[in-house]
Structures are given as C-alpha cells and as structure tokens.
C-alpha atoms as a PDB file:
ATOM      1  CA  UNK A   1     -10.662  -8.372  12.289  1.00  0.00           C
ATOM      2  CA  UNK A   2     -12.644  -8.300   9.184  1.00  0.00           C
ATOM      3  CA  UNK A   3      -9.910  -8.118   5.914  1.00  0.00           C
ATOM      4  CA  UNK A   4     -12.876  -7.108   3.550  1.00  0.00           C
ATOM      5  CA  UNK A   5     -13.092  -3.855   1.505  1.00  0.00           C
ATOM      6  CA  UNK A   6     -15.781  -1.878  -0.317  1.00  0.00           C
ATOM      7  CA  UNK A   7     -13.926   0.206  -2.877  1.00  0.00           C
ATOM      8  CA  UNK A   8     -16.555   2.743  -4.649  1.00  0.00           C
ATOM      9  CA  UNK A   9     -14.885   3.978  -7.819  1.00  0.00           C
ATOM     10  CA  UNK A  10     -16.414   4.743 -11.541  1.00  0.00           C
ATOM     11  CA  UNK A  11     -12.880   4.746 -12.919  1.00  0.00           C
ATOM     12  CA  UNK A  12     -11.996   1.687 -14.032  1.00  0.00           C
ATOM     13  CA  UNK A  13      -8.326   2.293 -13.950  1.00  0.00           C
ATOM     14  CA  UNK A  14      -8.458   3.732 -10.758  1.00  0.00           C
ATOM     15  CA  UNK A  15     -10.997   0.918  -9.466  1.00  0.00           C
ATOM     16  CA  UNK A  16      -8.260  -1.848 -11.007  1.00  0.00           C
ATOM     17  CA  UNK A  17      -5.209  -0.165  -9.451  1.00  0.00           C
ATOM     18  CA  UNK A  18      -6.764  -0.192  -5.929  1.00  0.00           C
ATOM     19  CA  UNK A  19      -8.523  -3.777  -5.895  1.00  0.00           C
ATOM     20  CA  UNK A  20      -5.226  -4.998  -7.211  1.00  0.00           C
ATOM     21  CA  UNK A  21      -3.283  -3.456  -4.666  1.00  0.00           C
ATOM     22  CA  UNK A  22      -5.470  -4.731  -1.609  1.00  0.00           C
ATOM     23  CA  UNK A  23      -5.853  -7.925  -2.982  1.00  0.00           C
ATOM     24  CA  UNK A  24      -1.858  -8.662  -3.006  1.00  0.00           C
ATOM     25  CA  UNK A  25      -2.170  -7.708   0.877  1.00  0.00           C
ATOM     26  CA  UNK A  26      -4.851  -9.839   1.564  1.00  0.00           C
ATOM     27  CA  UNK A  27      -8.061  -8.300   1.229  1.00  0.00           C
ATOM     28  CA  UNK A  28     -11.232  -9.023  -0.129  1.00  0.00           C
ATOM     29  CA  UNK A  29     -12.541  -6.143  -2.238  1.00  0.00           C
ATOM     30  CA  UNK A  30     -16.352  -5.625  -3.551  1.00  0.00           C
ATOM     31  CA  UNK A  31     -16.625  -2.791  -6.184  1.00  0.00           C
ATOM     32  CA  UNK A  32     -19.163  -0.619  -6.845  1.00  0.00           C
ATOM     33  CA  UNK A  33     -18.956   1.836 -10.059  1.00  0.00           C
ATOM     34  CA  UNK A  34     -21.551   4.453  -8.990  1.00  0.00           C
ATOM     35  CA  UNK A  35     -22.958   5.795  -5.762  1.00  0.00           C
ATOM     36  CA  UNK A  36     -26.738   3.856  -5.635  1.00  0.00           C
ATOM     37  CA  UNK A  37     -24.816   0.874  -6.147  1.00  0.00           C
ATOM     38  CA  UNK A  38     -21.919   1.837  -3.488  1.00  0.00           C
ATOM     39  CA  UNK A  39     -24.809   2.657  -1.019  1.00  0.00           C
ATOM     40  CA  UNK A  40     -26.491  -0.867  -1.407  1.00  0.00           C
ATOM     41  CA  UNK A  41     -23.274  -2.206  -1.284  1.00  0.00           C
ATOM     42  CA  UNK A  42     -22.238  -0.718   2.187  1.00  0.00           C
ATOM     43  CA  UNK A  43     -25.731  -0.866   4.245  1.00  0.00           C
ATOM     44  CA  UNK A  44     -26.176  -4.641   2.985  1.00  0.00           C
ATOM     45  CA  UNK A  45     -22.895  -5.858   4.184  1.00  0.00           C
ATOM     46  CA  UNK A  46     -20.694  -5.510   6.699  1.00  0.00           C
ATOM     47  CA  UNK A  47     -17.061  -3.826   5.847  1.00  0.00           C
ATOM     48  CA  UNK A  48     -13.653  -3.619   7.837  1.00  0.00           C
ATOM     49  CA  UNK A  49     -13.370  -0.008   5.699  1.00  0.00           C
ATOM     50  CA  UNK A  50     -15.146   1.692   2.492  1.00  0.00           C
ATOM     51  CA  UNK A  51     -12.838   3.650  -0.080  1.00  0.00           C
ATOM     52  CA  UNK A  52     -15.286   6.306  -1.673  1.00  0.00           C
ATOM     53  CA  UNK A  53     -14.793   8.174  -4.366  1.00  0.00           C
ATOM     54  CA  UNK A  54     -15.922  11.595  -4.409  1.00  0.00           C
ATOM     55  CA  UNK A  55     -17.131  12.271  -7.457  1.00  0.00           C
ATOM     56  CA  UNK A  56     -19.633   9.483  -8.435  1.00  0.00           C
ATOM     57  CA  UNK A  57     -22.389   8.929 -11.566  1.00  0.00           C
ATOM     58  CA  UNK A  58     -26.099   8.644  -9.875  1.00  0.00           C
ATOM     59  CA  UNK A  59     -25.327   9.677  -6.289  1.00  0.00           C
ATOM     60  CA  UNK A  60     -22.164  12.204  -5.402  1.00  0.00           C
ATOM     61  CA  UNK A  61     -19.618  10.464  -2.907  1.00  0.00           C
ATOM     62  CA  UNK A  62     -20.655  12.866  -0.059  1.00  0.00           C
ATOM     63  CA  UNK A  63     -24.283  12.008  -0.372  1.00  0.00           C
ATOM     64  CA  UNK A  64     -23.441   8.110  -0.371  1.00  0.00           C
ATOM     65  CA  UNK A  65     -21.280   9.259   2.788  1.00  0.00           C
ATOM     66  CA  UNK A  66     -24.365  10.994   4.428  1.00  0.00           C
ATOM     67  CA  UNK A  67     -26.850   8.003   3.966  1.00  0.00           C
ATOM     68  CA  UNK A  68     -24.459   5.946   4.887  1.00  0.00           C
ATOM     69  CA  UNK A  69     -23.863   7.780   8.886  1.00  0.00           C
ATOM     70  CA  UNK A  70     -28.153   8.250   8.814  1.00  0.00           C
ATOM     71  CA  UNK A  71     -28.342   4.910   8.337  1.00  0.00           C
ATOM     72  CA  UNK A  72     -26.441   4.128  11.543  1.00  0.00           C
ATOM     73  CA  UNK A  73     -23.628   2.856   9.766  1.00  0.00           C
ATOM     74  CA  UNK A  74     -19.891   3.720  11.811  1.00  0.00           C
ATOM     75  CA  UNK A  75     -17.409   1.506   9.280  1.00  0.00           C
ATOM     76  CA  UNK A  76     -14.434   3.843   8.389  1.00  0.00           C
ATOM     77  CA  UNK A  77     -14.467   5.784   5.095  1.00  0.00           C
ATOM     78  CA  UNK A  78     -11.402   7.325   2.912  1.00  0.00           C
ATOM     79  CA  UNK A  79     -13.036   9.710   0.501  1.00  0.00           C
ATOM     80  CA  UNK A  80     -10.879   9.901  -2.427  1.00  0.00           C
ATOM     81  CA  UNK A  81     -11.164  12.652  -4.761  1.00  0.00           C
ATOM     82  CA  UNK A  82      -9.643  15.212  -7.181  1.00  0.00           C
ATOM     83  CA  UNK A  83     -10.885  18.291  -5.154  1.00  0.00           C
ATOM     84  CA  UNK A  84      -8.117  18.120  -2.529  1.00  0.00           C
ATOM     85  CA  UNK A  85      -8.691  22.277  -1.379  1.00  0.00           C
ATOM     86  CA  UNK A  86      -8.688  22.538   2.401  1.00  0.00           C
ATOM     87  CA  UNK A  87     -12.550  23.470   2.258  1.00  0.00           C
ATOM     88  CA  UNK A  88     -13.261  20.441   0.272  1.00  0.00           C
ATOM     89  CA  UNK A  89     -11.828  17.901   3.087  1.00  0.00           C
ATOM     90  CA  UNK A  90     -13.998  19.845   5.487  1.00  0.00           C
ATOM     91  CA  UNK A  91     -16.883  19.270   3.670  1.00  0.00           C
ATOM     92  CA  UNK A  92     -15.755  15.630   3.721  1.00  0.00           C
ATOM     93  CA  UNK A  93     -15.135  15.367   7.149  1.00  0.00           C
ATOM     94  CA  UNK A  94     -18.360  17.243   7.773  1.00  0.00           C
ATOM     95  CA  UNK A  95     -19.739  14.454   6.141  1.00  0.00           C
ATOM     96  CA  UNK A  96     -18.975  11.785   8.073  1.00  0.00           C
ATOM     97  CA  UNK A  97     -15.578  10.701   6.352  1.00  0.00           C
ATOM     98  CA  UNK A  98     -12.493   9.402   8.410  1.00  0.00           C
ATOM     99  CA  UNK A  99     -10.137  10.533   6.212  1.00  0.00           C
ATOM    100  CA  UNK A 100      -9.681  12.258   2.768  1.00  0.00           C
ATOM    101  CA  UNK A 101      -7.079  11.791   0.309  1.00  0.00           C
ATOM    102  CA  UNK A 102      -6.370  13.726  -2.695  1.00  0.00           C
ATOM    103  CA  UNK A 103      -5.944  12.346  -6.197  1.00  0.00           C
ATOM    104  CA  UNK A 104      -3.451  11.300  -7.562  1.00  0.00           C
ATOM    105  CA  UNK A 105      -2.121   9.466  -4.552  1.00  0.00           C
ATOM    106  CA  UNK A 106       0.247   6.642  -3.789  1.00  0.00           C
ATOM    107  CA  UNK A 107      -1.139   3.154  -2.679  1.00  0.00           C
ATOM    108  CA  UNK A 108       1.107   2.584   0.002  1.00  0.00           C
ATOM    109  CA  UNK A 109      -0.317   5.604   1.273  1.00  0.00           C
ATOM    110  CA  UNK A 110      -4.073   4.425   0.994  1.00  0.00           C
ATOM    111  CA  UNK A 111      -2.792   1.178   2.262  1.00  0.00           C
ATOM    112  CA  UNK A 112      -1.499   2.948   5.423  1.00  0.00           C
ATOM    113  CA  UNK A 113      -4.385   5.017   6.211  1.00  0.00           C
ATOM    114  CA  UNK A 114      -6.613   1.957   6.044  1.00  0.00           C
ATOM    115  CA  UNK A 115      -4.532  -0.053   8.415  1.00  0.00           C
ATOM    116  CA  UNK A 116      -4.284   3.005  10.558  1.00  0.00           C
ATOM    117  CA  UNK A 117      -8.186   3.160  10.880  1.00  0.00           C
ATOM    118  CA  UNK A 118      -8.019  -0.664  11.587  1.00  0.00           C
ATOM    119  CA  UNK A 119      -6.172  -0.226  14.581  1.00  0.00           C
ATOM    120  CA  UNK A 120      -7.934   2.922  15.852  1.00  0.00           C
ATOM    121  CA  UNK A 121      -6.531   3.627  19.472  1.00  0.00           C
ATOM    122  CA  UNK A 122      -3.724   2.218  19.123  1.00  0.00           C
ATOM    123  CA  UNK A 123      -0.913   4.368  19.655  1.00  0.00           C
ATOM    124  CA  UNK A 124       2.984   3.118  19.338  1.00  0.00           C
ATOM    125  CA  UNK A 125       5.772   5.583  17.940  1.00  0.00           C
ATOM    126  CA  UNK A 126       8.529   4.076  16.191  1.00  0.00           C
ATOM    127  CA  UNK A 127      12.283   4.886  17.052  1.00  0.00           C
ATOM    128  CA  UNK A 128      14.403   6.597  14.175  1.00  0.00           C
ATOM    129  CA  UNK A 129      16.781   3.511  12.537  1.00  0.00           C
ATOM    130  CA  UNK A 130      19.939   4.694  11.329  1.00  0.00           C
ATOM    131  CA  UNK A 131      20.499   0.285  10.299  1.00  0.00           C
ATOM    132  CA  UNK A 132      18.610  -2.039   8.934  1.00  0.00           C
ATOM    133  CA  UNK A 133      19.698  -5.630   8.721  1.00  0.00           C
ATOM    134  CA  UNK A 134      18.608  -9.815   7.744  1.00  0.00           C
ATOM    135  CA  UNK A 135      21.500 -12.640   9.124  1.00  0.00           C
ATOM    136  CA  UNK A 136      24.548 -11.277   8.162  1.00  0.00           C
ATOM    137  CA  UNK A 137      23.538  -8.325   5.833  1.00  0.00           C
ATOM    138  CA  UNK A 138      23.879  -4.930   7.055  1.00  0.00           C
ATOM    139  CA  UNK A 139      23.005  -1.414   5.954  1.00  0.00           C
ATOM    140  CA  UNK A 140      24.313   1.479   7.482  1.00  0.00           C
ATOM    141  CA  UNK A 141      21.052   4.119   6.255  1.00  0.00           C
ATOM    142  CA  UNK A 142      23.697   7.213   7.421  1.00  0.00           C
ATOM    143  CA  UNK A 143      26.628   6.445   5.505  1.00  0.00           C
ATOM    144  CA  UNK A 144      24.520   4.406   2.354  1.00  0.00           C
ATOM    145  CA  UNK A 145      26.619   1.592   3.215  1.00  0.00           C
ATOM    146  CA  UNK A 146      25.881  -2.130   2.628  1.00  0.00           C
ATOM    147  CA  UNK A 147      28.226  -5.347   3.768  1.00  0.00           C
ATOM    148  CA  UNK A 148      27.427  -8.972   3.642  1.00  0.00           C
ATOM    149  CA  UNK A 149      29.525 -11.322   6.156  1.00  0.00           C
ATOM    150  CA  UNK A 150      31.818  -8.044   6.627  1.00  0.00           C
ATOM    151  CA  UNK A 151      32.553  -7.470   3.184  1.00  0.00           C
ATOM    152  CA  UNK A 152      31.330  -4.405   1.398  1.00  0.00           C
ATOM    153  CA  UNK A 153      28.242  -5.034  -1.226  1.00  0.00           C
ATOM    154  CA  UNK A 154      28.411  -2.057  -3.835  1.00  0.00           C
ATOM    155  CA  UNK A 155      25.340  -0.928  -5.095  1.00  0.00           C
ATOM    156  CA  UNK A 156      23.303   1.696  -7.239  1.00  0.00           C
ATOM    157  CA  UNK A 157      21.071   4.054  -5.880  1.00  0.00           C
ATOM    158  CA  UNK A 158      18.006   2.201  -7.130  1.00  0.00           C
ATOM    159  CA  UNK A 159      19.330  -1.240  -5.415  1.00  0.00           C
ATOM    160  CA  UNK A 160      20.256   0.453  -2.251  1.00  0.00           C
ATOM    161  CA  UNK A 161      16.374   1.889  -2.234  1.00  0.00           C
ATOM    162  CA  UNK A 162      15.200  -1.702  -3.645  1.00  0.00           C
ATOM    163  CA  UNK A 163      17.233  -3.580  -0.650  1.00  0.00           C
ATOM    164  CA  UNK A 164      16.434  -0.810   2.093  1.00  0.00           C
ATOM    165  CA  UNK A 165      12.300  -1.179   1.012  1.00  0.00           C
ATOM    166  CA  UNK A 166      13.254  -5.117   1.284  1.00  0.00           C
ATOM    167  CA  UNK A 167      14.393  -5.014   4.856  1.00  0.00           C
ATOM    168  CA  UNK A 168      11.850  -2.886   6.071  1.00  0.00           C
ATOM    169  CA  UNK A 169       9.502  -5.397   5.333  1.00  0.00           C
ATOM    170  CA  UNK A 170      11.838  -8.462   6.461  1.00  0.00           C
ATOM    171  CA  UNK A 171      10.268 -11.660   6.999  1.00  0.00           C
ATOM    172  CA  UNK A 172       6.911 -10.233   4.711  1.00  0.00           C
ATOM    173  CA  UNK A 173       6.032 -10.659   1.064  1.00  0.00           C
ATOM    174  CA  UNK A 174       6.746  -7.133  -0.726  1.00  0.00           C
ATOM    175  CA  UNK A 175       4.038  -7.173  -3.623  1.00  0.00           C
ATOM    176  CA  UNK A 176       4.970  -5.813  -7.189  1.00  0.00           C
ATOM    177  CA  UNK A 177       2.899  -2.681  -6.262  1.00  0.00           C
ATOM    178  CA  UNK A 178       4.976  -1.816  -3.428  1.00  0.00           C
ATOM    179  CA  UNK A 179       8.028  -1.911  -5.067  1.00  0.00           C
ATOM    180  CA  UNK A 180       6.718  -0.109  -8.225  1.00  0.00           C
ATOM    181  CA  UNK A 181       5.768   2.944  -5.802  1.00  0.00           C
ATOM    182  CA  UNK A 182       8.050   3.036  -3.382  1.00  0.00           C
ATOM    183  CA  UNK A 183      11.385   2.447  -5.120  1.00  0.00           C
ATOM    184  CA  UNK A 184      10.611   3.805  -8.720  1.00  0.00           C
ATOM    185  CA  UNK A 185       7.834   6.547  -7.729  1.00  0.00           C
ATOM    186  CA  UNK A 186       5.388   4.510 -10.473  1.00  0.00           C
ATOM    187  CA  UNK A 187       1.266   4.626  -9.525  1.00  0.00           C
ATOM    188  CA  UNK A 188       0.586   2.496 -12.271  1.00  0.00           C
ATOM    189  CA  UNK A 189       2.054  -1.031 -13.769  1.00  0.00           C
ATOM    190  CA  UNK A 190       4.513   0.142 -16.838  1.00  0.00           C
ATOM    191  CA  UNK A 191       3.943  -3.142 -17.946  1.00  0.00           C
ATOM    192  CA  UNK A 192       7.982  -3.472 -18.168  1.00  0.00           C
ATOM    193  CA  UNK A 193      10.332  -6.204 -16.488  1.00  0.00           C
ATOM    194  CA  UNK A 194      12.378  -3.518 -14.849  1.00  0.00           C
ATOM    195  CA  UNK A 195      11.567  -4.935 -11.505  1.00  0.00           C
ATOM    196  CA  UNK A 196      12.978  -8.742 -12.558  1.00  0.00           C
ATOM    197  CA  UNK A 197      16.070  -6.724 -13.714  1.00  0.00           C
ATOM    198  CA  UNK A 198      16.746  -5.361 -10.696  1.00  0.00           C
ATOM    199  CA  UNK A 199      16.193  -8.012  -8.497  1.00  0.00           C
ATOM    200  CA  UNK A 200      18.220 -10.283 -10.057  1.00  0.00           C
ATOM    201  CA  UNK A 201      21.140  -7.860  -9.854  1.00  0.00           C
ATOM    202  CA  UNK A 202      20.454  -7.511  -6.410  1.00  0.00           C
ATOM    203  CA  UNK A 203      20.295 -11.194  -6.034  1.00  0.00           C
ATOM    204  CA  UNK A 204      23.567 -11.313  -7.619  1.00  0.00           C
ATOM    205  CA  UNK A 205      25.590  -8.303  -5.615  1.00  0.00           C
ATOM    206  CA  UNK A 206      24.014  -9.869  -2.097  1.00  0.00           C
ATOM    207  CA  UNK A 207      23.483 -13.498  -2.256  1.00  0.00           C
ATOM    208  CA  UNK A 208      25.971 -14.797  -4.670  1.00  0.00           C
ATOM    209  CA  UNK A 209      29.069 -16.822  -3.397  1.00  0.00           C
ATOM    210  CA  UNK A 210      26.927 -17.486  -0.063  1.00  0.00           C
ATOM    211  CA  UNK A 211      25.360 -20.433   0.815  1.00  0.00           C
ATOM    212  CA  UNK A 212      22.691 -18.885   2.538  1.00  0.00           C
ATOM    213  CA  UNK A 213      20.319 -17.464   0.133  1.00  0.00           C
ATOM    214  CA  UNK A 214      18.247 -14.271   1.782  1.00  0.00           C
ATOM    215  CA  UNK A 215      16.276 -12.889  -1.405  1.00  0.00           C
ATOM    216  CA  UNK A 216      13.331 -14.927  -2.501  1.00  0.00           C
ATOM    217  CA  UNK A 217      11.218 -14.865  -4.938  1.00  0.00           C
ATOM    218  CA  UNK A 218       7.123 -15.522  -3.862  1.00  0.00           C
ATOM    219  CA  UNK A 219       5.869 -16.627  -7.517  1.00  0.00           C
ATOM    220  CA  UNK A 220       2.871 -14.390  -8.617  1.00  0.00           C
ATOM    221  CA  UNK A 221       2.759 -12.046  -5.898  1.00  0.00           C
ATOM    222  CA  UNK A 222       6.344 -10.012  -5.497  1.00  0.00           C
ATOM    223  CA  UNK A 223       9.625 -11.409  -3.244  1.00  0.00           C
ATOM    224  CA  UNK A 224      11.041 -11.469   0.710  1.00  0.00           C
ATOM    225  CA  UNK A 225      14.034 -10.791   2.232  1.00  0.00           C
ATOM    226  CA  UNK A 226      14.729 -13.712   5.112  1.00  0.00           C
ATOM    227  CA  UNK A 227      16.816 -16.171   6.263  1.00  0.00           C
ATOM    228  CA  UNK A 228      14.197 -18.509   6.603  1.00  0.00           C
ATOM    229  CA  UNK A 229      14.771 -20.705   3.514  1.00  0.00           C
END
C-alpha cells in the first residue's frame, strides 16, 4: 500500500505540524499551499490519501474536492477546516470528502482517520484491557497500579499516562508528537525538554537495578518500550 500523502494547507504552521507528524510514521508528504496548486498536485500523481484544507487562497477546498471526484479521481480525502457546524460537514461530504475534521484537532486523531481509510473494509473490534504489560512489567489500568518483577513501581500521574501510552504501542517507535499529544494534551512542539525529563525518570523508577533494560531511546525520532534489546 502506497505510504504517500498530499497535504493541502496555506498555513504554514499547520502545513509543518502535519508533514512533521506523518513523516515520523513513515510517510511521504507533498505540500501544496493553495488550491490550483493542490489540484495539480492530486490529478498528476497518485496518493494513498489527500488532507485538504477547507479554506484555501485561489481555489476553496470544496471546489479542489469537486474537480478532483469529476476528474475520476476516488483517493480518500480528510477536509480539514475551521467551519466544523453539522451543515458544513454535509456540504463536505456532499462534496466528495471521506471524512471531515474540525480545527483545532489532535494528530493522533488525523493519523487514525487516515489509517482507518487505508484499511477500508476492514472491520476488527478490540476487547476492553483492564492490563497492559512488556517482560516482567505490569500495569493494572483499574487499580493505576504498576510492578516490575513483583515489586511495586510508584509513579506520578504523568508517568503512569507516559508508561501506559508506551505499552500500547509495545514493540513500535512512539514519535515525539505522540507523546506531546497524547500524554501532555500539547498540538504543537513547546520547544521544551519536558519529554527527556520525564523519560528519564521513568527510565529510572522502571528499569533501574534490572539487568534487562525495556525503555529505549530511538535517536531523532522518539523511544520504545521492548524487551528486545
């Protein structure tokens, strides 16, 4: 399957946020910063899934999304946009789009809805998990409890939600942006080492005194929990 992204965005913020994002997972991303060039962009090549802003300079997001249907042209589109009223998303579905998500939104969300339109028809509900664990660390998600070789880890809110985000994604790289969103709520890089500092007291509470090392550190792109040295 094709891991290649047209993103369609005149804010540069915005556009930089997103790229960056799907880049970390993998992606390739071409940008266009209005809607003539989005439109070349998207009937000249071939896309696994086009983010499109709704609001463009040149040509409006829905009338990209409209050419780009005429044209014969069935690769999934998010529209993203500010106008998030119930007859806006209509008009967006109307359109043509496959999905529509309001502004401001979280990137683990966009990231989800693309995947989701990547595996159209595929259909597999996932049990409730009351634990969560790598080798011999545990978390009990009911009781907030954490234990490492049978003896109790202690550890602050923000680890326990830093560790829990960790062993959901066991075994995979967990980028800087997923950890910026999902543990402190940030849609945006605060530019601050507040991550560092709280993996290395994580580190510290769950891997020290063992000789069997689960938290790693992926240089330049974010860390993995695993027991895979």
């Amino acid at each position: 399957m094709s891991k290649k992204i047209l993103v369609v965005e005149d804010d540069e913020t915005t556009a930089d946020y997103i790229a960056g994002g799907l880049e970390e997972k993998g992606f390739i991303v071409d940008r266009a910063t209005d809607g003539r060039d989005g439109l070349f962009h998207a009937t000249d090549s071939q896309y696994s899934a086009i983010v499109l802003d709704r609001m463009l300079p040149g040509m409006d997001g829905l009338s990209v999304l409209s050419a780009i249907r005429a044209a014969g042209i069935d690769t999934p589109v998010i529209v993203l946009s500010a106008l998030g009223s119930t007859d806006e998303r209509v008009k967006g579905l109307k359109a043509g789009s496959d999905d529509y998500l309001p502004k401001p939104f979280a990137f683990s969300e966009l990231l989800a809805r693309i995947e989701a339109l990547q595996r159209r028809g595929g259909t597999s509900a996932e049990p409730v998990e009351t634990s969560l664990g790598c080798a011999d660390l545990t978390m009990d998600l009911l009781k907030r409890r954490v234990e490492r070789a049978g003896k109790r880890v202690d550890l602050q809110p923000r680890e326990f939600r830093l560790l829990e985000v960790l062993l959901r994604h066991q075994g995979q790289v967990v980028t800087r942006t997923m950890m910026l969103e999902e543990v402190w709520d940030y849609h945006f890089d605060p530019g601050t080492n507040v991550i560092d500092v709280h993996i290395s007291r994580l580190r510290k509470k769950i891997d020290e005194g063992s000789d069997r090392p689960l938290l790693h550190t992926v240089r330049g792109v974010g860390y993995m929990l695993s027991d895979q040295a």
